[in-house]
Each structure stands twice: as structure tokens, then as C-alpha cells.
Protein backbone atom coordinates (compact mmCIF):
# COMPACT_ATOMS: atom_id res chain seq x y z
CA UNK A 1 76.18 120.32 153.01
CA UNK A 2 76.84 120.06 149.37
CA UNK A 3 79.46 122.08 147.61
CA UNK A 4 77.17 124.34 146.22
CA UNK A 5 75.75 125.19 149.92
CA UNK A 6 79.11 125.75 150.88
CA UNK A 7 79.93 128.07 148.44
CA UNK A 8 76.44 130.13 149.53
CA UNK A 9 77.96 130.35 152.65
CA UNK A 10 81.35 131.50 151.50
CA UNK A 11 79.36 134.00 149.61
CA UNK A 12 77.54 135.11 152.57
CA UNK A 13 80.37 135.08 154.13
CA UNK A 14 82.17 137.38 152.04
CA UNK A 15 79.32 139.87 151.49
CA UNK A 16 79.10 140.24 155.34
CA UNK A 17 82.79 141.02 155.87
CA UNK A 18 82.07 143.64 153.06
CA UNK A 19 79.10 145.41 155.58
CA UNK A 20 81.00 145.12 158.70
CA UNK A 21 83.83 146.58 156.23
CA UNK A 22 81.50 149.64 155.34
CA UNK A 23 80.50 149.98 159.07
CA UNK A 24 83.97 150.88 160.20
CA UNK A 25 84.65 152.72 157.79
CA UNK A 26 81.93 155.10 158.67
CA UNK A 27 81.91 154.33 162.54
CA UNK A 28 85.61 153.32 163.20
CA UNK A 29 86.97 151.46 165.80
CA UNK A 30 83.77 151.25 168.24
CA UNK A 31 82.79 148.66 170.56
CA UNK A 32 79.93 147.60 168.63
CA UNK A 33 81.90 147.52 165.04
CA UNK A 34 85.32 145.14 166.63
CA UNK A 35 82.61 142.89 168.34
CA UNK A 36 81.17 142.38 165.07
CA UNK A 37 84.33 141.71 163.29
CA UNK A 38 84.73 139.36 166.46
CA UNK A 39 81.77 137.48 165.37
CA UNK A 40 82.64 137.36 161.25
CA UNK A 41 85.66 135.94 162.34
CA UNK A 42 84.47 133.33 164.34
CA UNK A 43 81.61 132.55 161.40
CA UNK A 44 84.84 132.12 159.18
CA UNK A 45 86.57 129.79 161.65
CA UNK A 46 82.95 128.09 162.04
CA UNK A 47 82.11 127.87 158.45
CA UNK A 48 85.88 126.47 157.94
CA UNK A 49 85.89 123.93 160.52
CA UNK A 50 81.87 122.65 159.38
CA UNK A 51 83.62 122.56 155.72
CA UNK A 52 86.17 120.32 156.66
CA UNK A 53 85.11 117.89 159.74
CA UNK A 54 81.22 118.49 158.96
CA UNK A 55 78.63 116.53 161.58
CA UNK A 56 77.12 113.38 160.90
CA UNK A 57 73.85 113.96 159.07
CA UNK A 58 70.78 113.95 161.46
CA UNK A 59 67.93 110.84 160.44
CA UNK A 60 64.97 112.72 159.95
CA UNK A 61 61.59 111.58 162.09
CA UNK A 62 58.85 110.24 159.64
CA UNK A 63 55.80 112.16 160.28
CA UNK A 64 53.43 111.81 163.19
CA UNK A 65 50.21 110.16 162.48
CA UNK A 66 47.61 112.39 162.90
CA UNK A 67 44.61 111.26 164.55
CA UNK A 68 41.23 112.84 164.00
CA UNK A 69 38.56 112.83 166.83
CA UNK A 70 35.11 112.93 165.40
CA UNK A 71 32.86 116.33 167.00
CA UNK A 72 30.19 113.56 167.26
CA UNK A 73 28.24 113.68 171.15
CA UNK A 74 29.91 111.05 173.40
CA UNK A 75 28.66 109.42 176.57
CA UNK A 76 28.97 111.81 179.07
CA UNK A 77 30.34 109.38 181.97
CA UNK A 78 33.48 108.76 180.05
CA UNK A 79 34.42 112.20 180.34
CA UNK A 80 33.76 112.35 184.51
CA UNK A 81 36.85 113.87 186.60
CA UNK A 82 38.38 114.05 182.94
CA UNK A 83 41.25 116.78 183.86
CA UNK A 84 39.83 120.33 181.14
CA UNK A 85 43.13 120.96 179.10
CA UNK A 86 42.13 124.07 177.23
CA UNK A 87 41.18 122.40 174.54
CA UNK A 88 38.37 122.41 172.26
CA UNK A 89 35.63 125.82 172.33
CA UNK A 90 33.72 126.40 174.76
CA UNK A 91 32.16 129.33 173.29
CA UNK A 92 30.25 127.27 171.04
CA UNK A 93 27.16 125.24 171.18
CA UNK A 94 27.36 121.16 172.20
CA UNK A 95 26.78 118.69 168.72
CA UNK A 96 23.95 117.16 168.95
């Protein structure tokens, strides 16, 4: 993460603690409102530890070749005991 994506998060961060700020103020010490100071706490403790000792950086995958199957008519015996997928529309007409 770069230091500016950080600093989003700290932001986020910060504005979140504000709302679950708000929510006990108007529901006080419920169940639901200390289990979600529970979890903004542990996001801070996350978001801290990921700051300082972040992962490595995953390689991304190049892109999988697509590969395009003309809707030309084929020989029908290559397609014997061929197991039926779902695929394709059988609602349709054959190509001729």
C-alpha cells in the first residue's frame, strides 16, 4: 500500500470510530454497539500491524487466453458419448 492508501484508511478509520461514536451515544452501552467498538478496534490494531509489517505483494496472473470456438456444423461422430455440460442453447436452431 502506498502512503497515500494508508492514509485513506486512517481516514476511514477515523470517520468510522466517529459513527460507532454517534451510535452509543444514542443507543448506549448495548450488545450490538461494544461489539462494534470490538471490531473498530481490532480494524485499528489490523490497519496498524498491515502499516508496519505489510505482506509481500501478490504476482499478478497474466490473462487467460481466450479461445473462440467457431458456431460452424461439425462432424457429428466427434461429438458421440461426448458428456452435455450445460453449455451452449439448446433452444435454438442447429447452424447449418
Amino acid at each position: 500500500m502506498t502512503r497515500s492508501e494508508i492514509a485513506e484508511l486512517r481516514y476511514a478509520v477515523g470517520q468510522l470510530r466517529q459513527c460507532v461514536g454517534a451510535l452509543r451515544t444514542h443507543y448506549g452501552d448495548d450488545n450490538t454497539v461494544r461489539r462494534l467498538e470490538n471490531d473498530l478496534e481490532r480494524l485499528v490494531i489490523d490497519a496498524d500491524e498491515f502499516e508496519h509489517t505489510p505482506p509481500a505483494q501478490v504476482v499478478t496472473q497474466r490473462e487467460q487466453e481466450t479461445i473462440y470456438v467457431p458456431d460452424a456444423k461439425h462432424q457429428e461422430q466427434d461429438w458421440l458419448g461426448a458428456q452435455d455440460e450445460g453449455l451452449g442453447f439448446h433452444s435454438r436452431p442447429r447452424t447449418k
